[in-house]
C-alpha atoms as a PDB file:
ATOM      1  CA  UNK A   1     -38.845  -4.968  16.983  1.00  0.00           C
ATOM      2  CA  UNK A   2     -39.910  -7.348  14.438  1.00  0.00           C
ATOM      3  CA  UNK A   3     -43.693  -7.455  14.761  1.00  0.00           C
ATOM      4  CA  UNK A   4     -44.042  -6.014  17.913  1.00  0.00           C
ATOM      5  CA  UNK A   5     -47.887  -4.398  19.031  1.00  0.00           C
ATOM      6  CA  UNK A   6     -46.248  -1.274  17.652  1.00  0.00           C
ATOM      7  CA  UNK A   7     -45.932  -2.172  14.322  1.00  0.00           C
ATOM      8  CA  UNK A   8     -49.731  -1.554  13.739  1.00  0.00           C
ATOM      9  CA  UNK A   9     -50.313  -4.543  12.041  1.00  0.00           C
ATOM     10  CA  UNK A  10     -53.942  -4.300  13.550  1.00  0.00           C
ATOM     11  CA  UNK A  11     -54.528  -1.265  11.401  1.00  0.00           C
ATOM     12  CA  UNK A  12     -54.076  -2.662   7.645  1.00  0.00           C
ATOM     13  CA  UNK A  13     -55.197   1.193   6.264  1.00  0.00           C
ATOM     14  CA  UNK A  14     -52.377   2.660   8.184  1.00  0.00           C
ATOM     15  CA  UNK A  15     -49.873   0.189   7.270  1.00  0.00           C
ATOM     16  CA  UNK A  16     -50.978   0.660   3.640  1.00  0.00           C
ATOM     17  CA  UNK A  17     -51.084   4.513   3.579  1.00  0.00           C
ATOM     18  CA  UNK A  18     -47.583   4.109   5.729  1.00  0.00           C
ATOM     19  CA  UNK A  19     -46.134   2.002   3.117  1.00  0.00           C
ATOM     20  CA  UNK A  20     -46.886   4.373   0.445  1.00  0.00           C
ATOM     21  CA  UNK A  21     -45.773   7.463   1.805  1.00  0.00           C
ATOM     22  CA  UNK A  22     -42.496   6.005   2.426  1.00  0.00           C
ATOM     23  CA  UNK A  23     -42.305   4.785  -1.315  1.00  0.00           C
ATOM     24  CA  UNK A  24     -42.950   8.384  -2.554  1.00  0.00           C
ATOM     25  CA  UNK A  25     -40.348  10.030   0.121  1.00  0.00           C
ATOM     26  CA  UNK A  26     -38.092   7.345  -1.218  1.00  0.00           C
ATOM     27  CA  UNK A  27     -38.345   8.833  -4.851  1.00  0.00           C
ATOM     28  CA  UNK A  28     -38.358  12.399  -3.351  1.00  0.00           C
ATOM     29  CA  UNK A  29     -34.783  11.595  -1.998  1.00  0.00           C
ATOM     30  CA  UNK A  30     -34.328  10.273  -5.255  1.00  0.00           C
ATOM     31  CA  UNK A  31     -35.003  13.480  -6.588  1.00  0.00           C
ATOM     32  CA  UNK A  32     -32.883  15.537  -4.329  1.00  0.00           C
ATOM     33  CA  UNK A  33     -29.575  13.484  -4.581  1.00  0.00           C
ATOM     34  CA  UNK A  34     -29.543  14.167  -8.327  1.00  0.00           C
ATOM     35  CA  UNK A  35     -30.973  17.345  -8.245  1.00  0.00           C
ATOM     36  CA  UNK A  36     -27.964  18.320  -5.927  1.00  0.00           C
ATOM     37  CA  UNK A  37     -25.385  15.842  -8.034  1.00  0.00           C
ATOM     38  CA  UNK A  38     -26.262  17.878 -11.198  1.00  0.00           C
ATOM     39  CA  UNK A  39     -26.347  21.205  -9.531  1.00  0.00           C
ATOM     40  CA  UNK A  40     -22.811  20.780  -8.556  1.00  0.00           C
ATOM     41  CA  UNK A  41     -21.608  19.059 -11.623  1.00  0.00           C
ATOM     42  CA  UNK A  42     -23.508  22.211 -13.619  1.00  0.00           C
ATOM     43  CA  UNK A  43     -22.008  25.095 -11.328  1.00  0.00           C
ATOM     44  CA  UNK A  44     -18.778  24.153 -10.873  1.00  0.00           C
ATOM     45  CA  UNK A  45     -17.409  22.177 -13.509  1.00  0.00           C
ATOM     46  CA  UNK A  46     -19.601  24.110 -16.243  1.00  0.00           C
ATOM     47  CA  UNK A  47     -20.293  27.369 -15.274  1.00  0.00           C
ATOM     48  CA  UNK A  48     -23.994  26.815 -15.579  1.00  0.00           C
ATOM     49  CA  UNK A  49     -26.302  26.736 -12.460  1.00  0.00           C
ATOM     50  CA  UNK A  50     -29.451  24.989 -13.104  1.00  0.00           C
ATOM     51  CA  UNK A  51     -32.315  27.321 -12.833  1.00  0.00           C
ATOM     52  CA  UNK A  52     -34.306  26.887  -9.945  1.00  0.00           C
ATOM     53  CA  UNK A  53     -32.315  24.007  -8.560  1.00  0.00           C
ATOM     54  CA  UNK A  54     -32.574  25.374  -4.865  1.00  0.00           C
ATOM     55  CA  UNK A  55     -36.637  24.976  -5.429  1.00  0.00           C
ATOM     56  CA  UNK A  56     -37.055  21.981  -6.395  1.00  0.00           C
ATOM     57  CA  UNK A  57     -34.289  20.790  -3.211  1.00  0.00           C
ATOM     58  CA  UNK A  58     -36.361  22.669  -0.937  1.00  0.00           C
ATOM     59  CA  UNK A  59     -39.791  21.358  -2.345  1.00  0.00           C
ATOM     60  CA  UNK A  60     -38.305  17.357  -2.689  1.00  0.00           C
ATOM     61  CA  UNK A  61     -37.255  18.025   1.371  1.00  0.00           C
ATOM     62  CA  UNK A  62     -40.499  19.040   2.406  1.00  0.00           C
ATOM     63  CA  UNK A  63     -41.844  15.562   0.843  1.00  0.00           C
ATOM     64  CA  UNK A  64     -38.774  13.364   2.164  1.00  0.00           C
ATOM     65  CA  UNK A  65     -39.673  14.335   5.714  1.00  0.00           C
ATOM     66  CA  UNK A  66     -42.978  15.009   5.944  1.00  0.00           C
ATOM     67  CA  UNK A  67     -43.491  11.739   4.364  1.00  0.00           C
ATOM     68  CA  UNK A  68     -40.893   9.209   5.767  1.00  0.00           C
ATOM     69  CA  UNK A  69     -42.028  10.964   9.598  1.00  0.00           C
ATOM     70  CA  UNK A  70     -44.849   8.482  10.171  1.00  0.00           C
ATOM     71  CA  UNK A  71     -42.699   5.209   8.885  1.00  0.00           C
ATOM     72  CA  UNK A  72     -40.079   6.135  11.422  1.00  0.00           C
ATOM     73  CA  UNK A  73     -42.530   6.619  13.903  1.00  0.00           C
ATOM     74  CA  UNK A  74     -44.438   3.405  13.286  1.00  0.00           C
ATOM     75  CA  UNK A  75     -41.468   1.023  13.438  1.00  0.00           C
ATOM     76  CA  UNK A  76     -39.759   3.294  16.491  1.00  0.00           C
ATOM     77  CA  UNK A  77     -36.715   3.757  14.373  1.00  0.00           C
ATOM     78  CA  UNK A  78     -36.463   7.439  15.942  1.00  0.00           C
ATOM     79  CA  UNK A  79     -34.032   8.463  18.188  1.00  0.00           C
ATOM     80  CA  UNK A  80     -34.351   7.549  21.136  1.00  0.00           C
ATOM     81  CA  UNK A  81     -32.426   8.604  24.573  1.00  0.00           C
ATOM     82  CA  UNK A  82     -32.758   6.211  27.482  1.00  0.00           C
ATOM     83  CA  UNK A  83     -30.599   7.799  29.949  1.00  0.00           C
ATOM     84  CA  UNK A  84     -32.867   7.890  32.812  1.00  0.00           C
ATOM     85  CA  UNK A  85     -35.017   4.683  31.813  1.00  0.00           C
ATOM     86  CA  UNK A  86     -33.001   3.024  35.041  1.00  0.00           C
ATOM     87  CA  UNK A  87     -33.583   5.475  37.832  1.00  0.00           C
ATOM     88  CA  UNK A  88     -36.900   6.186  36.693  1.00  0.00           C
ATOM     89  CA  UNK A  89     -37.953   2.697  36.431  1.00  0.00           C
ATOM     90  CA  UNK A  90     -41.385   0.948  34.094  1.00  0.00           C
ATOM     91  CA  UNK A  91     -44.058   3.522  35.698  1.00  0.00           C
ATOM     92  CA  UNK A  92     -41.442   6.144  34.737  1.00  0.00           C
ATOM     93  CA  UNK A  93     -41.352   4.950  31.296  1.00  0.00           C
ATOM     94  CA  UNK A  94     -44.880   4.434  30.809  1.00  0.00           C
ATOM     95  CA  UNK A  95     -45.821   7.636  32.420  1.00  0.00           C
ATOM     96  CA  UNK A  96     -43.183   9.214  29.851  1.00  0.00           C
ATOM     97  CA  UNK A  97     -44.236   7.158  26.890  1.00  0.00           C
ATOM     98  CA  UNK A  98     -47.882   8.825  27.610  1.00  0.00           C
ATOM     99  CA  UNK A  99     -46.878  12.207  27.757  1.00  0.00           C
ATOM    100  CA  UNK A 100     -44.550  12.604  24.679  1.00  0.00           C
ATOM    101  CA  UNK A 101     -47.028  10.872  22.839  1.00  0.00           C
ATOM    102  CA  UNK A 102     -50.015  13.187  24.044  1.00  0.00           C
ATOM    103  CA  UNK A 103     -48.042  15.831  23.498  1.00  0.00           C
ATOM    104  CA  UNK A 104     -47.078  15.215  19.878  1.00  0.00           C
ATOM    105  CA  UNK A 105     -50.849  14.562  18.698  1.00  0.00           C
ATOM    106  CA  UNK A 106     -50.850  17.410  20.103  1.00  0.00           C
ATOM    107  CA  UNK A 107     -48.690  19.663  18.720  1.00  0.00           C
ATOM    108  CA  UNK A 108     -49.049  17.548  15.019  1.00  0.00           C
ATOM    109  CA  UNK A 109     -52.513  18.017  15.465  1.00  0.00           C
ATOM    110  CA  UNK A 110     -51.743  22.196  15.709  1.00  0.00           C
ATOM    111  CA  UNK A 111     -49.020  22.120  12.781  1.00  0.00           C
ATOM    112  CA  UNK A 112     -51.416  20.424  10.114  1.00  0.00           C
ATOM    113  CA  UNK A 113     -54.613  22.651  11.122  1.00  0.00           C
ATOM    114  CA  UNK A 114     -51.666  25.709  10.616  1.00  0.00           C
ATOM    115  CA  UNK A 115     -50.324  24.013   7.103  1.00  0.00           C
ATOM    116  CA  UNK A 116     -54.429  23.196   6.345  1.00  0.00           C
ATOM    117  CA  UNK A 117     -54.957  27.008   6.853  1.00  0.00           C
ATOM    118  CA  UNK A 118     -51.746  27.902   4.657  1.00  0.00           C
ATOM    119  CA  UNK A 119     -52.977  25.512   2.029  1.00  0.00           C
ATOM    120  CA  UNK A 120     -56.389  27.002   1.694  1.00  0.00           C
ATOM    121  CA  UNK A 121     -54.478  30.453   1.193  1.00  0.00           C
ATOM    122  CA  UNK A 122     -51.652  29.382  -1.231  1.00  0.00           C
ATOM    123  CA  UNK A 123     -54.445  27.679  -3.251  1.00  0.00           C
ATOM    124  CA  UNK A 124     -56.971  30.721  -2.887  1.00  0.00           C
ATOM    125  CA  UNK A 125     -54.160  33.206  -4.140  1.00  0.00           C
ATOM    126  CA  UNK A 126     -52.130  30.904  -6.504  1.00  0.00           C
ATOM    127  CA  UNK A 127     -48.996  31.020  -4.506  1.00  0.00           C
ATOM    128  CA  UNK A 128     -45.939  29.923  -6.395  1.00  0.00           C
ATOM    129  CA  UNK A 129     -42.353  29.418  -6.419  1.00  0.00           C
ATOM    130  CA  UNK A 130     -40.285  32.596  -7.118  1.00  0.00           C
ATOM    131  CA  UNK A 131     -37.968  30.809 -10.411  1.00  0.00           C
ATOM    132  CA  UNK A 132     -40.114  27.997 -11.839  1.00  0.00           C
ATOM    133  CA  UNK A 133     -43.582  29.029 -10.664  1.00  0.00           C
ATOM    134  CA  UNK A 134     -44.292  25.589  -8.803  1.00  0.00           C
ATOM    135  CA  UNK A 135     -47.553  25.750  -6.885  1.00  0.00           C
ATOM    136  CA  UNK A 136     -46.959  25.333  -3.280  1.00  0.00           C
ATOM    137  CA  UNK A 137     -50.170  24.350  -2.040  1.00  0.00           C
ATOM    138  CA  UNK A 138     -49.595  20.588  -3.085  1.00  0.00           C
ATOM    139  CA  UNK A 139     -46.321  21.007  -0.507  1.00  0.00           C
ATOM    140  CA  UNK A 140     -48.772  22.010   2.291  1.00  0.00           C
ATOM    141  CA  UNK A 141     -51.150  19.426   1.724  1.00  0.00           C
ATOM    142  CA  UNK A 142     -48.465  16.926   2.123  1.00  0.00           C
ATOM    143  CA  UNK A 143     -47.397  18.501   5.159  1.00  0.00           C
ATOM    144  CA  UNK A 144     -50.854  18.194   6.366  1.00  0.00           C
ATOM    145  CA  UNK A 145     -51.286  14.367   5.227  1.00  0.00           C
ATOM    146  CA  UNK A 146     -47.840  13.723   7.109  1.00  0.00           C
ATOM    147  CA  UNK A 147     -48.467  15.189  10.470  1.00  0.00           C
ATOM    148  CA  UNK A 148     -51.741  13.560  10.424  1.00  0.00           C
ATOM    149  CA  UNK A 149     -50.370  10.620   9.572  1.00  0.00           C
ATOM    150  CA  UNK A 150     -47.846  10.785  12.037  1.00  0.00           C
ATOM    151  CA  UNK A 151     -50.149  11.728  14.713  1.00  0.00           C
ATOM    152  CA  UNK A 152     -52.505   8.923  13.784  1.00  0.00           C
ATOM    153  CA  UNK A 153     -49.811   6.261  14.261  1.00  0.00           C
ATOM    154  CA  UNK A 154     -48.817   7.412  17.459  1.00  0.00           C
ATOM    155  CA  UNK A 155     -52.405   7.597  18.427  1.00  0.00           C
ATOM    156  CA  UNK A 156     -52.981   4.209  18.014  1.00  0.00           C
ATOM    157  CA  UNK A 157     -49.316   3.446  19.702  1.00  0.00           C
ATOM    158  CA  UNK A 158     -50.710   5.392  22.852  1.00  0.00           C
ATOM    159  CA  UNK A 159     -54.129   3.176  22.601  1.00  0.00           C
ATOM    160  CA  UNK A 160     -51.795   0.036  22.774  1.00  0.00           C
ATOM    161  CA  UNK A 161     -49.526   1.685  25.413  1.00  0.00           C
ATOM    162  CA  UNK A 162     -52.779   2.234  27.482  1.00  0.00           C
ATOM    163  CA  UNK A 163     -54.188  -1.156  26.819  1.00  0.00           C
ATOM    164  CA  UNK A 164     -51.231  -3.378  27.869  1.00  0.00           C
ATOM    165  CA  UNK A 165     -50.008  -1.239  30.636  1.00  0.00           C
ATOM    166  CA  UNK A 166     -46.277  -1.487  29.780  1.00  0.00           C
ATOM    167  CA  UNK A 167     -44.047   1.266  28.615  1.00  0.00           C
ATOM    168  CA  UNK A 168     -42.790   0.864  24.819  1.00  0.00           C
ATOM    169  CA  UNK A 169     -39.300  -0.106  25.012  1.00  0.00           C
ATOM    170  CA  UNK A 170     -39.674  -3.554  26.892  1.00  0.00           C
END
């Protein structure tokens, strides 16, 4: 879908914050291609691990997904199993496109309010990484910003599913 109702071009803030998020999980995967490149190159061919290598991969995956979920979700470019869109038929569909949707505001809405709360603590008590001492409440508050995000897009893809009465794959 091209420019498609689900798309959000009617939300330019979205679309902006959307666009930006992606850039940075872009340069996260960036980041954890040649952190893992040079972790190999450094273990195996010179004996020499890189010290907290498996951090900084764990840390750069939390911002690849967290951030690229909302892009994916804006442009429908998850997966996607239409199986039983025939038997089912549109009201099926619609019906369907309603519920997951409710559902994963609501459970997106339940994950950030956890991450919020684990934020507050790992900022509170300094929480760090065990080898390079990386603060992880930055990590939290960009899985916050991505679930809400996320759950923000498909809110206003369930207000346009609503409006126009038609399920989101025709």
């Amino acid at each position: 879908m091209s420019s498609s109702r689900h798309d959000l071009v009617h939300s330019a803030s979205v679309e902006w914050t959307v666009r930006v998020l992606t850039l940075a999980s872009s340069l996260a995967l960036g980041v954890l291609l040649l952190m893992t490149f040079a972790g190999v190159v450094m273990r195996y061919f010179f004996n020499a691990p890189i010290l907290g290598n498996n951090e900084i991969i764990e840390l750069a995956s939390v911002v690849v997904v967290m951030l690229a979920m909302p892009s994916a979700a804006q442009k429908n470019m998850h997966i996607r199993v239409d199986v039983f869109d025939g038997p089912i038929g549109a009201f099926g569909r619609f019906a369907g496109d309603i519920l997951t949707r409710g559902i994963s505001i609501y459970l997106l809405a339940l994950l950030g309010w956890r991450a919020w709360g684990k934020l507050a603590d790992a900022a509170e008590y300094g929480d760090v990484t065990n080898m390079l001492s990386i603060p992880l409440w930055p990590f939290y508050g960009l899985l916050v910003l991505g679930a809400a995000l996320y759950a923000i897009v498909l809110a206003i893809q369930l207000v346009d599913i609503l409006r126009s009465g038609v399920a989101s794959n025709e």
